[in-house]
PDB file of N, CA and C in Angstrom:
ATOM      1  N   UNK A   1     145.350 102.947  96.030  1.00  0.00           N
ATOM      2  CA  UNK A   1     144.836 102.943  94.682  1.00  0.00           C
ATOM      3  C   UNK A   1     145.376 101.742  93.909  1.00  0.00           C
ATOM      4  N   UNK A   2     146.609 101.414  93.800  1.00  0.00           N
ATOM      5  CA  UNK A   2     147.456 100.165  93.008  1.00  0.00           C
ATOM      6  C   UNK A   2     147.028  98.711  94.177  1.00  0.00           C
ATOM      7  N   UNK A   3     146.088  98.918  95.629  1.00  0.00           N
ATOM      8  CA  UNK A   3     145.635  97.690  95.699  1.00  0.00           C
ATOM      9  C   UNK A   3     144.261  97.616  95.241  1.00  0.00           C
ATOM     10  N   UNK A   4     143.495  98.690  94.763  1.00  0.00           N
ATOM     11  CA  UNK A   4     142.886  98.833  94.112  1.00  0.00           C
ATOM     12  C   UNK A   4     142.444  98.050  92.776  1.00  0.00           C
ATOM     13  N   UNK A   5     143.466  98.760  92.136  1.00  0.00           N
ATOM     14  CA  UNK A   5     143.580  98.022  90.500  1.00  0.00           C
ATOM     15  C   UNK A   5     144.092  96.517  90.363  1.00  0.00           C
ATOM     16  N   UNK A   6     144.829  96.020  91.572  1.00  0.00           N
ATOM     17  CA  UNK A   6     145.264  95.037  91.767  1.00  0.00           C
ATOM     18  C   UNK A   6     144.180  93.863  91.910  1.00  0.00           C
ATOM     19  N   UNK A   7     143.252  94.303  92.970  1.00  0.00           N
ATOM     20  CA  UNK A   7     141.852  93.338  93.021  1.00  0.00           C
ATOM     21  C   UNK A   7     141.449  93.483  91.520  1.00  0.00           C
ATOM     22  N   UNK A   8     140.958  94.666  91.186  1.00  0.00           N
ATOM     23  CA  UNK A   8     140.370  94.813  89.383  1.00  0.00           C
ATOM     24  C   UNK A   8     140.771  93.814  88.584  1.00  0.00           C
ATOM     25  N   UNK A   9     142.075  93.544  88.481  1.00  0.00           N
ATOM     26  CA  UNK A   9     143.044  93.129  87.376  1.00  0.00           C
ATOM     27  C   UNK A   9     142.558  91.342  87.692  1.00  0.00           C
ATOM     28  N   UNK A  10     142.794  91.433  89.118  1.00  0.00           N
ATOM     29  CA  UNK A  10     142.531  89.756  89.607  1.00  0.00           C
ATOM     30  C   UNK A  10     141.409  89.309  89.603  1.00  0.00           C
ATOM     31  N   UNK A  11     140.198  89.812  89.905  1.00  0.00           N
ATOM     32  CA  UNK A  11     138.825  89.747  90.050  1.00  0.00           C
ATOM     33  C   UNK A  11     138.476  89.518  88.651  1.00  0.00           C
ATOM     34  N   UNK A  12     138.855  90.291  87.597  1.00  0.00           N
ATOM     35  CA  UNK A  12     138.982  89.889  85.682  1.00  0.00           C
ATOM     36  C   UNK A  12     139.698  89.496  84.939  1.00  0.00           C
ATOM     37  N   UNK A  13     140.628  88.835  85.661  1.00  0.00           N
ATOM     38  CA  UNK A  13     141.716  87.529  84.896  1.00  0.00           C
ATOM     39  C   UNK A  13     142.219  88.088  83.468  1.00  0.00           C
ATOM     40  N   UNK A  14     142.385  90.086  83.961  1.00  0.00           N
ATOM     41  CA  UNK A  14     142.986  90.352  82.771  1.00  0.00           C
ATOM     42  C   UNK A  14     144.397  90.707  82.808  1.00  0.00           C
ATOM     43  N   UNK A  15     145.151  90.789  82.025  1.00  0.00           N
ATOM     44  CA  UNK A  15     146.591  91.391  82.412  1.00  0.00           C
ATOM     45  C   UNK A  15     146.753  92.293  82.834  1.00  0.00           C
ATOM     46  N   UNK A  16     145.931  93.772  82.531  1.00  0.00           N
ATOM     47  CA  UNK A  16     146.479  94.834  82.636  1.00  0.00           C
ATOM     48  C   UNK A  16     144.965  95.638  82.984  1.00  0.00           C
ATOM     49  N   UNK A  17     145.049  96.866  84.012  1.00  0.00           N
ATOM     50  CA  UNK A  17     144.010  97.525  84.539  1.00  0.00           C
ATOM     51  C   UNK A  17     142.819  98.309  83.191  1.00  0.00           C
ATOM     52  N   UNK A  18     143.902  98.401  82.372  1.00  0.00           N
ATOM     53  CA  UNK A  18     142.916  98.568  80.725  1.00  0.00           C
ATOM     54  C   UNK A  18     142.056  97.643  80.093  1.00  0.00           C
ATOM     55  N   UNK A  19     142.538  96.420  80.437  1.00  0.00           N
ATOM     56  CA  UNK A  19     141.962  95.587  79.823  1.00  0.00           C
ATOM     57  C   UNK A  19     140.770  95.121  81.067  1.00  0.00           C
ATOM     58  N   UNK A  20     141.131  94.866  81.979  1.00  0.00           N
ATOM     59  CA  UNK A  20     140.029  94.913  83.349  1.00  0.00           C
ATOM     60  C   UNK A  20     138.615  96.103  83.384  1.00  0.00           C
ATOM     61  N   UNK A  21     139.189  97.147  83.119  1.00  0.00           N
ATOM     62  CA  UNK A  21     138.310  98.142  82.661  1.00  0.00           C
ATOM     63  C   UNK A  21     137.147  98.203  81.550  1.00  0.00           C
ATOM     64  N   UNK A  22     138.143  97.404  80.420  1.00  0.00           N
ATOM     65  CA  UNK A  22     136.722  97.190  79.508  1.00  0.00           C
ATOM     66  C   UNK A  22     136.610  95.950  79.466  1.00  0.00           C
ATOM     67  N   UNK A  23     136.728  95.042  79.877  1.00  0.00           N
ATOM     68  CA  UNK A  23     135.849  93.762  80.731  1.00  0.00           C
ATOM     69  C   UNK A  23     134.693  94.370  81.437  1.00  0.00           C
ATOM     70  N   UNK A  24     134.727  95.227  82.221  1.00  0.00           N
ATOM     71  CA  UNK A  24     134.106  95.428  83.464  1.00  0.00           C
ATOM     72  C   UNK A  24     133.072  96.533  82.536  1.00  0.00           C
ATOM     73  N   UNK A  25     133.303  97.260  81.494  1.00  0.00           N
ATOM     74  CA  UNK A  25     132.447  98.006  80.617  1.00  0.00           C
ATOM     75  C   UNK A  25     131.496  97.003  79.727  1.00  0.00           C
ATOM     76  N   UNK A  26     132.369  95.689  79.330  1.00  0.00           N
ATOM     77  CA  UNK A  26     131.258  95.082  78.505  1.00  0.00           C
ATOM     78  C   UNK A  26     130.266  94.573  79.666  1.00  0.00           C
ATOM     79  N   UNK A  27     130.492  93.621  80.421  1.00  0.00           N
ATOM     80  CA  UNK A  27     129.700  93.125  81.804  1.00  0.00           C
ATOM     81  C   UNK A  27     129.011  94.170  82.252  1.00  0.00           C
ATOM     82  N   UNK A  28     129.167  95.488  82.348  1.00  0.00           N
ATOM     83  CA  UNK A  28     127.956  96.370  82.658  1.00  0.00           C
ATOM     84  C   UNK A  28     126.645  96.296  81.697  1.00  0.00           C
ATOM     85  N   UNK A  29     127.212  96.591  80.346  1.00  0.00           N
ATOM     86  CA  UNK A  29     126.274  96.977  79.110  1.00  0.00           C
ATOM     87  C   UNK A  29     125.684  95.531  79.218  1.00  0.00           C
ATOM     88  N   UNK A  30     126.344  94.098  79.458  1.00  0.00           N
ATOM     89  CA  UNK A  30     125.530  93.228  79.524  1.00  0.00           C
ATOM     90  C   UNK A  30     124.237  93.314  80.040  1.00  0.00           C
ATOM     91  N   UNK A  31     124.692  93.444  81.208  1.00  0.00           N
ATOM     92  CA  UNK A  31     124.071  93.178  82.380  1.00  0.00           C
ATOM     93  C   UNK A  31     122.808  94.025  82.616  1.00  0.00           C
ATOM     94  N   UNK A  32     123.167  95.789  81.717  1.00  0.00           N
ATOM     95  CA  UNK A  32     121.818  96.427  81.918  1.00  0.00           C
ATOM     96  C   UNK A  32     120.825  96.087  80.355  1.00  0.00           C
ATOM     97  N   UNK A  33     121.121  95.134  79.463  1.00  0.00           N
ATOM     98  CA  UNK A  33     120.516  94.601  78.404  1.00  0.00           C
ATOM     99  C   UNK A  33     119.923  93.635  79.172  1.00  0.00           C
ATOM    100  N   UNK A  34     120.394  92.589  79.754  1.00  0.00           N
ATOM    101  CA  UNK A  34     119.902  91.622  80.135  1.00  0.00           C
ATOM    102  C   UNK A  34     118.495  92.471  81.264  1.00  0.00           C
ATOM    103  N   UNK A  35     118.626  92.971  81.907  1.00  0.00           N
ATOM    104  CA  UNK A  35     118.136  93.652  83.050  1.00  0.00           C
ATOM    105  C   UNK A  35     116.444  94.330  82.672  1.00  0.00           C
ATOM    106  N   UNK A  36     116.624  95.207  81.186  1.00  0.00           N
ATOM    107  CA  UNK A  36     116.186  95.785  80.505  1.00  0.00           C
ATOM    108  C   UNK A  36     115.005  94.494  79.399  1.00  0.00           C
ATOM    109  N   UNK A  37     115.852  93.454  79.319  1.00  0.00           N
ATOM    110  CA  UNK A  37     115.240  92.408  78.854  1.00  0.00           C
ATOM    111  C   UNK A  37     113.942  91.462  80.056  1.00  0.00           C
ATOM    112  N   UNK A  38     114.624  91.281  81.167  1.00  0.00           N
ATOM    113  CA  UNK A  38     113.629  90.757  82.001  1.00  0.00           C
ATOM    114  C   UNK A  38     112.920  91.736  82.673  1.00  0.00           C
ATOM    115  N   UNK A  39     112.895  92.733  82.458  1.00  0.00           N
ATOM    116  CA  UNK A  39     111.533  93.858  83.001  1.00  0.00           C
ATOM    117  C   UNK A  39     110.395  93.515  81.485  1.00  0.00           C
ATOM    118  N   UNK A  40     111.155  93.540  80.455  1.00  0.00           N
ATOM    119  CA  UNK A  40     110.304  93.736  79.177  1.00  0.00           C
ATOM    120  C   UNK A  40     109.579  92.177  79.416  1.00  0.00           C
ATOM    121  N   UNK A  41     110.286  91.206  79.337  1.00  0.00           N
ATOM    122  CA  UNK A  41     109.807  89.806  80.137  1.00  0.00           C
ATOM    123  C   UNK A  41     108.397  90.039  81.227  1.00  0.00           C
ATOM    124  N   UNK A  42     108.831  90.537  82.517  1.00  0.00           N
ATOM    125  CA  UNK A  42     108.124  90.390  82.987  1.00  0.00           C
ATOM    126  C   UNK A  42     106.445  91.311  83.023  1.00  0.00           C
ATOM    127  N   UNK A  43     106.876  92.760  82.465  1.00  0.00           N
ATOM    128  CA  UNK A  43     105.105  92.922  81.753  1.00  0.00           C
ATOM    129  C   UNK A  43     104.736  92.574  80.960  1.00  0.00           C
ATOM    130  N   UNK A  44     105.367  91.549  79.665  1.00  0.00           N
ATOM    131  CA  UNK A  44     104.639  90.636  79.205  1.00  0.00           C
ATOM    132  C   UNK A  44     103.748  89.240  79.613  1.00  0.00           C
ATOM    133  N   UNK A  45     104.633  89.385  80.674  1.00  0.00           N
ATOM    134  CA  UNK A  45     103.982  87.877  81.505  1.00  0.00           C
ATOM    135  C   UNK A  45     103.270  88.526  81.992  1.00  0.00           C
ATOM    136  N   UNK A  46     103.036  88.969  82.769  1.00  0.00           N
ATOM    137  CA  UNK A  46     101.629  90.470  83.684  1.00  0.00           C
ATOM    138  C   UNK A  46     100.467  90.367  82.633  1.00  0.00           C
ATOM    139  N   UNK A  47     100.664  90.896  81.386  1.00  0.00           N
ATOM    140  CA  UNK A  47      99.974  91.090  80.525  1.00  0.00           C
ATOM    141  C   UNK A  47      99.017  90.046  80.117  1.00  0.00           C
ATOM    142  N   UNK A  48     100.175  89.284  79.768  1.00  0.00           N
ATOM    143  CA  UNK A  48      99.607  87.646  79.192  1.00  0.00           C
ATOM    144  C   UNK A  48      98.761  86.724  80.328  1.00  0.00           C
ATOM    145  N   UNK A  49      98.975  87.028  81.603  1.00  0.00           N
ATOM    146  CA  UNK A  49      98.436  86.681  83.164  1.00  0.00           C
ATOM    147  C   UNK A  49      97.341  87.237  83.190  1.00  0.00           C
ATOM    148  N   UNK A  50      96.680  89.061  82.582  1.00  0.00           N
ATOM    149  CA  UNK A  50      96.129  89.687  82.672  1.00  0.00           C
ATOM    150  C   UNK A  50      94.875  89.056  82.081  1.00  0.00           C
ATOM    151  N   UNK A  51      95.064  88.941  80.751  1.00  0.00           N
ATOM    152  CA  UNK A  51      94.656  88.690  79.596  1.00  0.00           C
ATOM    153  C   UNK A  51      93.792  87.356  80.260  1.00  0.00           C
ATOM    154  N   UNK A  52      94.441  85.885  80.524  1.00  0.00           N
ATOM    155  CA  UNK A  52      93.859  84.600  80.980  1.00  0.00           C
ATOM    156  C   UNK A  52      93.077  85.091  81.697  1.00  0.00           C
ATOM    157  N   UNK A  53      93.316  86.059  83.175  1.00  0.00           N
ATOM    158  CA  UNK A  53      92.370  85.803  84.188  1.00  0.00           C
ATOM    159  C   UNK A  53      90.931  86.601  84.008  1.00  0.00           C
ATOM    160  N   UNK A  54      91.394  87.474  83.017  1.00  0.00           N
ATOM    161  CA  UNK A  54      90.447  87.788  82.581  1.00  0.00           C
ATOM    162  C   UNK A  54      89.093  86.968  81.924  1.00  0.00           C
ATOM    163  N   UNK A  55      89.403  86.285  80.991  1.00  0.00           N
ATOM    164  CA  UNK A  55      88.738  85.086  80.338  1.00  0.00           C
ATOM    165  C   UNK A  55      88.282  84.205  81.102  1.00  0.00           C
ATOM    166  N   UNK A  56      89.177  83.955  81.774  1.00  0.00           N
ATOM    167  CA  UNK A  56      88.464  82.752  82.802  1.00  0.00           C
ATOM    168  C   UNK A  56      87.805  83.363  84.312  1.00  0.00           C
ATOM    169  N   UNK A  57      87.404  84.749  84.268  1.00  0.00           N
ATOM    170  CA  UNK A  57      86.423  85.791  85.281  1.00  0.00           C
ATOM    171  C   UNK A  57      85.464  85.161  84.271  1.00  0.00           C
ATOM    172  N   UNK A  58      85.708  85.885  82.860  1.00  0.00           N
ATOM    173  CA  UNK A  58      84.118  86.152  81.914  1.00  0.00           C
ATOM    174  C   UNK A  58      83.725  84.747  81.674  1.00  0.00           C
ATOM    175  N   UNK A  59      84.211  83.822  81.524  1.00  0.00           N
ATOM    176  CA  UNK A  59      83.694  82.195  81.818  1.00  0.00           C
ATOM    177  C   UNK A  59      83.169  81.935  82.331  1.00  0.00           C
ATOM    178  N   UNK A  60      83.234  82.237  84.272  1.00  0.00           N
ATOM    179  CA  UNK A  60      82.727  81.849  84.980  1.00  0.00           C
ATOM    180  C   UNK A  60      81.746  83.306  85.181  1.00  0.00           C
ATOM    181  N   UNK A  61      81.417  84.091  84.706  1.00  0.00           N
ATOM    182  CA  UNK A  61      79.909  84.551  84.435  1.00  0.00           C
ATOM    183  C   UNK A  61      78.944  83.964  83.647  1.00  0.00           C
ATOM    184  N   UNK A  62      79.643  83.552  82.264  1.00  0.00           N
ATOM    185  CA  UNK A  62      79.092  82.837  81.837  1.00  0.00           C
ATOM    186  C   UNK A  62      78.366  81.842  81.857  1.00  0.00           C
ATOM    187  N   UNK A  63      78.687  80.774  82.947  1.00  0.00           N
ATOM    188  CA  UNK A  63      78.463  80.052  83.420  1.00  0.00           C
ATOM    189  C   UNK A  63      77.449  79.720  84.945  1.00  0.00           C
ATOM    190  N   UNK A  64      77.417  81.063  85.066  1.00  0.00           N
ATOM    191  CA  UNK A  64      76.922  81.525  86.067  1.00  0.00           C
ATOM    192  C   UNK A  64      77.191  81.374  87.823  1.00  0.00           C
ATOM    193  N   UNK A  65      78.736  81.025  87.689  1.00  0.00           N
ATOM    194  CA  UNK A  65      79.098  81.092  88.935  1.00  0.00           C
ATOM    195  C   UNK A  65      79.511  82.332  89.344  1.00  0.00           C
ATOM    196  N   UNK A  66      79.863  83.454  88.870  1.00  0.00           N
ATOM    197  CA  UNK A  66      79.599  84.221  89.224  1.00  0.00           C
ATOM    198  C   UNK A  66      78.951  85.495  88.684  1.00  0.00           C
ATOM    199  N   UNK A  67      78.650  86.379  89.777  1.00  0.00           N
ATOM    200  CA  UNK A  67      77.744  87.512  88.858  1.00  0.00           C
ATOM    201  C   UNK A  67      78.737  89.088  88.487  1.00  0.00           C
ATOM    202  N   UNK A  68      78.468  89.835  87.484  1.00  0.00           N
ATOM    203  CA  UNK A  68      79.241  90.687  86.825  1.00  0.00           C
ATOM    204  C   UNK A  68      79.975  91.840  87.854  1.00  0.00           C
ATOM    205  N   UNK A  69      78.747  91.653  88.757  1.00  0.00           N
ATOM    206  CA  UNK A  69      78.850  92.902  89.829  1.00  0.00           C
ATOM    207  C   UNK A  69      79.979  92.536  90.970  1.00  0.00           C
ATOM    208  N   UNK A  70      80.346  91.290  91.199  1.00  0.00           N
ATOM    209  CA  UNK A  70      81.434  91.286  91.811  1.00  0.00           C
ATOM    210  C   UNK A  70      82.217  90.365  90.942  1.00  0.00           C
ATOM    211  N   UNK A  71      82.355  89.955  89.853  1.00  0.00           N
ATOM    212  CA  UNK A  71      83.472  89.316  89.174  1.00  0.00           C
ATOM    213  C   UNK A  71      84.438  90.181  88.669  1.00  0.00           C
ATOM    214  N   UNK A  72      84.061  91.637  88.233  1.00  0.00           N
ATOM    215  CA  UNK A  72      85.016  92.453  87.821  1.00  0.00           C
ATOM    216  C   UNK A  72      85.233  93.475  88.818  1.00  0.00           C
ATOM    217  N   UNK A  73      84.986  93.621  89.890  1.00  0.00           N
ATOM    218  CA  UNK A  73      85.271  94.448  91.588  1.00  0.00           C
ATOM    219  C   UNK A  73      86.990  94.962  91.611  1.00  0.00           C
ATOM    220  N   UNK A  74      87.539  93.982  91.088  1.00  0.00           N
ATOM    221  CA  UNK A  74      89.160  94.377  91.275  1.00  0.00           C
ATOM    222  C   UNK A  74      89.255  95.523  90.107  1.00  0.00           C
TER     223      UNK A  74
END
């Protein structure tokens, strides 16, 4: 257990296994903000991806390269 806390203490360049502990508490809460942030990231990009390919399907109906019946199939 004390080589335990020993890596802890060294691994977070803190003095003491208390202070390693809430190092290792803020770096969690980081880490699931950050985490929580690039999911929210990435269905916005989905979305915003969604959104273009969409427009540029109904364009090219428009245009008549393609027809309705298989441009929107997916």
């Amino acid at each position: 257990m004390s080589a335990a806390a020993s890596c802890i203490v060294a691994l977070t360049g803190r003095g003491s296994l208390a202070e390693s502990v809430s190092a290792i508490e803020a770096w969690r809460e980081s880490h699931l903000a950050l985490e929580a942030d690039r999911a929210k990231l990435e269905a916005d990009r989905a979305k915003l991806e969604g959104v273009e390919r969409r427009s540029l399907v109904a364009e090219l109906v428009k245009l008549g390269v393609e027809i309705p019946a298989t441009a929107w199939f997916d």
